[in-house]
C-alpha atoms as a PDB file:
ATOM      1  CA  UNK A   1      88.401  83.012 151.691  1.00  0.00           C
ATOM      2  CA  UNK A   2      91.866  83.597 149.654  1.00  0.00           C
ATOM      3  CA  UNK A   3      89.411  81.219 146.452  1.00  0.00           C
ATOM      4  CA  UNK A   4      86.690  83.617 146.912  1.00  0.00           C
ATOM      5  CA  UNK A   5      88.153  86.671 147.093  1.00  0.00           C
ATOM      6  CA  UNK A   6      89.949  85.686 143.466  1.00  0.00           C
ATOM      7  CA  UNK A   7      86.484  84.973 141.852  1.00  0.00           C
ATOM      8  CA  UNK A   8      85.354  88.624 142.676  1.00  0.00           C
ATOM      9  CA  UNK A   9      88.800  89.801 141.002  1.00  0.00           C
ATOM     10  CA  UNK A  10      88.530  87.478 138.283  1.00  0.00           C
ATOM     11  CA  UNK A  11      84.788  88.676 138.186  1.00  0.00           C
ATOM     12  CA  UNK A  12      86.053  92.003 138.143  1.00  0.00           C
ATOM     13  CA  UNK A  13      88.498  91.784 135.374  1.00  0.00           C
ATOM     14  CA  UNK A  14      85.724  89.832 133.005  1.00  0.00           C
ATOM     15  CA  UNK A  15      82.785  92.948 133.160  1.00  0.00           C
ATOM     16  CA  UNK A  16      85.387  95.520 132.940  1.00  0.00           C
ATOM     17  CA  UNK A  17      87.041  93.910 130.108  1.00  0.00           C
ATOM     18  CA  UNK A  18      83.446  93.281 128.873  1.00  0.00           C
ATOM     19  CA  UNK A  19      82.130  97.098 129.577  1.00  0.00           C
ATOM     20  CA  UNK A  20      85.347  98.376 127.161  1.00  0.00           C
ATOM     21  CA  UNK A  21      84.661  96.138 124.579  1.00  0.00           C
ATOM     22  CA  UNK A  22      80.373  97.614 124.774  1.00  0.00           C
ATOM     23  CA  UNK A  23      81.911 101.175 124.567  1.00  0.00           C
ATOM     24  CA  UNK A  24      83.871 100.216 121.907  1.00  0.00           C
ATOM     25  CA  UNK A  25      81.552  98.378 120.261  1.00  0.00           C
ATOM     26  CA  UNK A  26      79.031 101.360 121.069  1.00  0.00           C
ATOM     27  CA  UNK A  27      81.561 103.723 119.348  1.00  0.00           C
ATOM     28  CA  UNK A  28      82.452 101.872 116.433  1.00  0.00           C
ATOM     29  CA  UNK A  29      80.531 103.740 113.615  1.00  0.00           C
ATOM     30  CA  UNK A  30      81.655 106.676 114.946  1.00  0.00           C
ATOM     31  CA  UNK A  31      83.675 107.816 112.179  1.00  0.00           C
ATOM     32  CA  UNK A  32      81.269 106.986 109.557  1.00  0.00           C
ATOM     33  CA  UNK A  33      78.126 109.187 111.380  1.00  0.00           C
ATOM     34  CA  UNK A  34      80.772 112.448 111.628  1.00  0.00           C
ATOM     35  CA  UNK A  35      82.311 111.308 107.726  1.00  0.00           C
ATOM     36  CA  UNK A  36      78.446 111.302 106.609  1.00  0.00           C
ATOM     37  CA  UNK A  37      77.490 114.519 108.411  1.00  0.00           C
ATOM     38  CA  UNK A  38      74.367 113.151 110.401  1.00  0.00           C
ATOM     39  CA  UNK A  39      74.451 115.284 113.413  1.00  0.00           C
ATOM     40  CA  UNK A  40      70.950 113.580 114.621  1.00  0.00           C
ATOM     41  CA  UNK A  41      72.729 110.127 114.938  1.00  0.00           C
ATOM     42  CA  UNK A  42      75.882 111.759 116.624  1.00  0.00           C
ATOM     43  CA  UNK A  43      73.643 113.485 119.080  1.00  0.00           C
ATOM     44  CA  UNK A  44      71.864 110.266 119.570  1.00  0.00           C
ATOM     45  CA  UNK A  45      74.804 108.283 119.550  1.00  0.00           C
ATOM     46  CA  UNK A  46      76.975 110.414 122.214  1.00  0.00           C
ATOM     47  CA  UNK A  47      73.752 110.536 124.343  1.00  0.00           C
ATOM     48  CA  UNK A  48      73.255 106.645 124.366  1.00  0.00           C
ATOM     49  CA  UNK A  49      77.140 106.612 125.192  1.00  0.00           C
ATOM     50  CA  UNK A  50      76.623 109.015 128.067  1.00  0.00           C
ATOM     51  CA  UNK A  51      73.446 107.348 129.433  1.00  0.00           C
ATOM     52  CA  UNK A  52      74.941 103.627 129.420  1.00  0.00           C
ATOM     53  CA  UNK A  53      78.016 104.091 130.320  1.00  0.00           C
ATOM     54  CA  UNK A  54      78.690 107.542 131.725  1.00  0.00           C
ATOM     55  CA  UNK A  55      81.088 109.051 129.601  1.00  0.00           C
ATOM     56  CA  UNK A  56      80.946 111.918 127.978  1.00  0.00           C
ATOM     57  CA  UNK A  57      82.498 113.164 124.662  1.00  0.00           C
ATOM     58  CA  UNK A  58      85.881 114.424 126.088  1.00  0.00           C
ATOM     59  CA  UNK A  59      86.191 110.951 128.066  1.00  0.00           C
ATOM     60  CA  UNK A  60      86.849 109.344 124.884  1.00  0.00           C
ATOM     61  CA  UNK A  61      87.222 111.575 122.130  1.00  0.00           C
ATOM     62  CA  UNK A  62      91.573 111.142 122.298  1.00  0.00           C
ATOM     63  CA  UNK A  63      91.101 107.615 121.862  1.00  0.00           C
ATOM     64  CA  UNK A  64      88.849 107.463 118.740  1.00  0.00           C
ATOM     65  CA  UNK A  65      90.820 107.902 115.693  1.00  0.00           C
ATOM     66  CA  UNK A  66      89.421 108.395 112.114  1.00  0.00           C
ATOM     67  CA  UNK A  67      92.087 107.229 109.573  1.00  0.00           C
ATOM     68  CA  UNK A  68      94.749 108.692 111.702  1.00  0.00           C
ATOM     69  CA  UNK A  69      92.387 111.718 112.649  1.00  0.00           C
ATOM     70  CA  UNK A  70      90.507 113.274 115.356  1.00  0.00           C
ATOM     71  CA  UNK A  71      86.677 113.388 115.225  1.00  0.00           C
ATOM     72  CA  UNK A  72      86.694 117.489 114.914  1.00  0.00           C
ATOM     73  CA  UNK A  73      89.836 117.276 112.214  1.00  0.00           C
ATOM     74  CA  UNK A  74      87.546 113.805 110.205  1.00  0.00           C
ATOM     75  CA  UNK A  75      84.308 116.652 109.743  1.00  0.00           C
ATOM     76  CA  UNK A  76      86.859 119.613 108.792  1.00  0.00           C
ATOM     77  CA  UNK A  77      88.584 117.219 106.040  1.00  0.00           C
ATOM     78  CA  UNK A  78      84.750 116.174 104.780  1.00  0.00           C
ATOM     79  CA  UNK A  79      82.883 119.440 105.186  1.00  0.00           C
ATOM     80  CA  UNK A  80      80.777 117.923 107.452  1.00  0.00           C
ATOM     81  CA  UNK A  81      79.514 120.794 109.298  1.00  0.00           C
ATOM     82  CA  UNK A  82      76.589 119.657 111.071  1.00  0.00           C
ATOM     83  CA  UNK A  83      78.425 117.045 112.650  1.00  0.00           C
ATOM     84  CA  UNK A  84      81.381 119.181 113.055  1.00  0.00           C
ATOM     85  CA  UNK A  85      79.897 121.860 114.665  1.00  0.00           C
ATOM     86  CA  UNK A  86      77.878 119.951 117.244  1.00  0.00           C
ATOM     87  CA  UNK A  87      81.396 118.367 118.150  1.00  0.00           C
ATOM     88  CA  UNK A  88      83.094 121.999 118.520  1.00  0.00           C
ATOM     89  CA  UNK A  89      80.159 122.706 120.806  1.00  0.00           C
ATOM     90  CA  UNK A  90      80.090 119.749 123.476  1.00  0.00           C
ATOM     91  CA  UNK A  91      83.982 119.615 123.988  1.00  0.00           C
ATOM     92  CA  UNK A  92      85.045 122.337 126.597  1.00  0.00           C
ATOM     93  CA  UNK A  93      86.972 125.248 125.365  1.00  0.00           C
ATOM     94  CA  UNK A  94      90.259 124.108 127.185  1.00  0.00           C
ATOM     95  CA  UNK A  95      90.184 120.998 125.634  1.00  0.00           C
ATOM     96  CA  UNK A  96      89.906 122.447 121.997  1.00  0.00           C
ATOM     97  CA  UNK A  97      93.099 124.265 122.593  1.00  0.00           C
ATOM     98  CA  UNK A  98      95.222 120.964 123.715  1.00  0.00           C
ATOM     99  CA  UNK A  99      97.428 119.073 121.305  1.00  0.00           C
ATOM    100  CA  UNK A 100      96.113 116.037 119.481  1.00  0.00           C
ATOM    101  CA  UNK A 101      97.898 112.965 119.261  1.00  0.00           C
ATOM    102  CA  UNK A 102     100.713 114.274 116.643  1.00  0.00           C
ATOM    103  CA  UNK A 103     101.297 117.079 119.271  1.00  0.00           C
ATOM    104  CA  UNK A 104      99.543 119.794 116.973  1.00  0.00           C
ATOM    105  CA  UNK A 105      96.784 121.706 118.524  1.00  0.00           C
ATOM    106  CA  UNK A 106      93.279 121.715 115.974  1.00  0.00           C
ATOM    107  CA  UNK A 107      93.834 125.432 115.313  1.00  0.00           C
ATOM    108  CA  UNK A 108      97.560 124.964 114.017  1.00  0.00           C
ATOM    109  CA  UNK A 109      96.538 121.536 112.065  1.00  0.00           C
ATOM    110  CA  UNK A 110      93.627 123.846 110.057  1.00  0.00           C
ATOM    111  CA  UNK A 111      96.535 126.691 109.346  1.00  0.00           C
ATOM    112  CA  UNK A 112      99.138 124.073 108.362  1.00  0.00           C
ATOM    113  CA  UNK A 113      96.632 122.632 106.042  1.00  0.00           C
ATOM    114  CA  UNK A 114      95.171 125.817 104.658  1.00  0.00           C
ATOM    115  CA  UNK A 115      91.409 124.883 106.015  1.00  0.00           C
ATOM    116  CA  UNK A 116      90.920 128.348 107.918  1.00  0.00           C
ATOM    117  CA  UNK A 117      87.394 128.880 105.495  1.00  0.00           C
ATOM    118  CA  UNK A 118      86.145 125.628 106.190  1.00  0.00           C
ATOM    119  CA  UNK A 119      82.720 126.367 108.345  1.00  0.00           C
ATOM    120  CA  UNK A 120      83.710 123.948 111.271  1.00  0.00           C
ATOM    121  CA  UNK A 121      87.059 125.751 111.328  1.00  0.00           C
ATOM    122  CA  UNK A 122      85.277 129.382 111.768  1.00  0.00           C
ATOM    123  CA  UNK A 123      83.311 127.579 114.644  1.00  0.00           C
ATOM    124  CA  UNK A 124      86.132 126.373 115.990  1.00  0.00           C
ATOM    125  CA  UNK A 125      88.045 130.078 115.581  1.00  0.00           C
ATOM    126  CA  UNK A 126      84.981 131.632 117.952  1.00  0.00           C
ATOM    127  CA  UNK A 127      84.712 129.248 120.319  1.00  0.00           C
ATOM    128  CA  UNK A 128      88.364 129.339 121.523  1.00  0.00           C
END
Protein backbone atom coordinates (compact mmCIF):
# COMPACT_ATOMS: atom_id res chain seq x y z
CA UNK A 1 0.00 0.00 0.00
CA UNK A 2 2.64 2.60 1.66
CA UNK A 3 4.94 1.48 -2.26
CA UNK A 4 1.92 2.30 -4.15
CA UNK A 5 0.70 5.14 -2.76
CA UNK A 6 4.49 6.73 -3.43
CA UNK A 7 4.29 5.83 -7.21
CA UNK A 8 1.06 8.00 -7.55
CA UNK A 9 3.10 10.89 -5.68
CA UNK A 10 6.11 10.28 -7.54
CA UNK A 11 3.66 10.08 -10.61
CA UNK A 12 2.33 13.19 -9.51
CA UNK A 13 5.43 15.18 -9.13
CA UNK A 14 6.78 13.88 -12.81
CA UNK A 15 3.43 15.36 -15.03
CA UNK A 16 3.30 18.39 -12.97
CA UNK A 17 6.88 19.03 -13.30
CA UNK A 18 6.33 17.97 -16.97
CA UNK A 19 2.98 20.27 -17.52
CA UNK A 20 5.34 23.54 -16.27
CA UNK A 21 8.00 22.79 -18.38
CA UNK A 22 4.94 22.49 -21.72
CA UNK A 23 3.71 25.96 -20.49
CA UNK A 24 6.94 27.14 -20.46
CA UNK A 25 7.98 25.72 -23.36
CA UNK A 26 4.48 26.91 -24.86
CA UNK A 27 5.42 30.49 -23.73
CA UNK A 28 8.83 30.73 -24.74
CA UNK A 29 8.63 33.00 -27.89
CA UNK A 30 6.57 35.08 -26.12
CA UNK A 31 8.66 38.02 -26.04
CA UNK A 32 9.69 37.87 -29.54
CA UNK A 33 5.70 37.72 -30.99
CA UNK A 34 4.88 41.09 -28.60
CA UNK A 35 8.82 42.60 -29.64
CA UNK A 36 7.69 41.89 -33.43
CA UNK A 37 4.16 43.28 -33.08
CA UNK A 38 2.18 40.18 -34.51
CA UNK A 39 -0.99 40.44 -32.64
CA UNK A 40 -2.45 37.33 -34.83
CA UNK A 41 0.24 34.97 -33.30
CA UNK A 42 -0.30 36.47 -29.71
CA UNK A 43 -3.99 35.92 -30.06
CA UNK A 44 -3.26 32.51 -31.32
CA UNK A 45 -0.66 31.87 -28.99
CA UNK A 46 -2.60 32.97 -25.62
CA UNK A 47 -5.60 30.97 -27.01
CA UNK A 48 -3.55 27.66 -27.51
CA UNK A 49 -2.20 28.49 -23.86
CA UNK A 50 -5.73 28.84 -22.55
CA UNK A 51 -7.16 25.78 -24.40
CA UNK A 52 -4.23 23.28 -23.29
CA UNK A 53 -3.61 24.20 -20.25
CA UNK A 54 -6.24 26.51 -18.79
CA UNK A 55 -4.60 29.55 -18.03
CA UNK A 56 -5.31 32.62 -19.00
CA UNK A 57 -3.15 35.77 -19.62
CA UNK A 58 -3.20 37.18 -16.00
CA UNK A 59 -2.28 33.50 -14.70
CA UNK A 60 1.05 33.99 -16.06
CA UNK A 61 1.69 37.28 -17.29
CA UNK A 62 3.93 38.25 -13.65
CA UNK A 63 6.07 35.47 -14.39
CA UNK A 64 7.10 36.17 -18.04
CA UNK A 65 9.76 38.67 -18.18
CA UNK A 66 11.12 40.38 -21.38
CA UNK A 67 14.74 41.57 -20.72
CA UNK A 68 13.77 42.55 -17.27
CA UNK A 69 10.23 43.76 -18.56
CA UNK A 70 6.66 43.06 -18.48
CA UNK A 71 4.83 41.98 -21.68
CA UNK A 72 2.62 45.44 -21.73
CA UNK A 73 6.00 47.63 -20.74
CA UNK A 74 8.26 45.08 -23.87
CA UNK A 75 5.32 46.55 -26.69
CA UNK A 76 5.41 50.24 -25.08
CA UNK A 77 9.43 50.23 -25.34
CA UNK A 78 9.03 48.77 -29.22
CA UNK A 79 5.93 50.60 -30.41
CA UNK A 80 4.35 47.57 -30.86
CA UNK A 81 0.85 48.56 -30.74
CA UNK A 82 -1.03 45.82 -32.13
CA UNK A 83 0.37 43.52 -29.79
CA UNK A 84 0.27 46.00 -27.09
CA UNK A 85 -3.07 46.89 -27.29
CA UNK A 86 -4.58 43.42 -27.49
CA UNK A 87 -2.54 42.83 -24.15
CA UNK A 88 -4.11 46.13 -22.45
CA UNK A 89 -7.42 44.61 -23.49
CA UNK A 90 -7.44 40.89 -22.09
CA UNK A 91 -5.82 41.79 -18.62
CA UNK A 92 -8.61 43.03 -16.17
CA UNK A 93 -8.60 46.61 -15.23
CA UNK A 94 -7.53 45.86 -11.53
CA UNK A 95 -4.72 44.10 -12.58
CA UNK A 96 -3.35 46.98 -14.87
CA UNK A 97 -3.28 49.18 -11.87
CA UNK A 98 -1.04 46.65 -9.59
CA UNK A 99 2.70 47.04 -9.24
CA UNK A 100 5.05 45.07 -11.45
CA UNK A 101 7.86 43.28 -10.21
CA UNK A 102 10.14 46.54 -9.40
CA UNK A 103 7.06 47.69 -7.32
CA UNK A 104 6.10 50.45 -10.00
CA UNK A 105 2.64 50.33 -11.30
CA UNK A 106 2.60 50.46 -15.63
CA UNK A 107 1.10 53.96 -15.46
CA UNK A 108 4.00 55.44 -13.19
CA UNK A 109 6.80 53.31 -15.25
CA UNK A 110 5.34 55.22 -18.72
CA UNK A 111 5.52 58.81 -16.68
CA UNK A 112 8.95 58.03 -15.20
CA UNK A 113 10.10 57.20 -18.63
CA UNK A 114 8.41 59.98 -20.53
CA UNK A 115 6.28 57.34 -22.84
CA UNK A 116 2.76 59.03 -22.04
CA UNK A 117 2.32 59.52 -26.30
CA UNK A 118 3.19 56.14 -27.00
CA UNK A 119 -0.29 54.56 -28.52
CA UNK A 120 -0.27 51.49 -26.09
CA UNK A 121 0.23 54.00 -23.28
CA UNK A 122 -3.06 56.13 -24.37
CA UNK A 123 -4.80 52.61 -24.36
CA UNK A 124 -3.60 51.89 -21.32
CA UNK A 125 -4.61 55.70 -19.89
CA UNK A 126 -8.53 54.78 -20.97
CA UNK A 127 -8.79 51.60 -19.88
CA UNK A 128 -7.86 52.27 -16.21
Amino acid sequence: MLKSMLSVTALTLVFTGAAHADVSDALANICTIVKADDKGELRKKMTDVQKDYRLSLQDYYSAISCEGNSLIRTAVLNNAVESGTLLVKKMPKGDLSQPEADGKTLQAWIEENGLQQNAVAQVLAERI
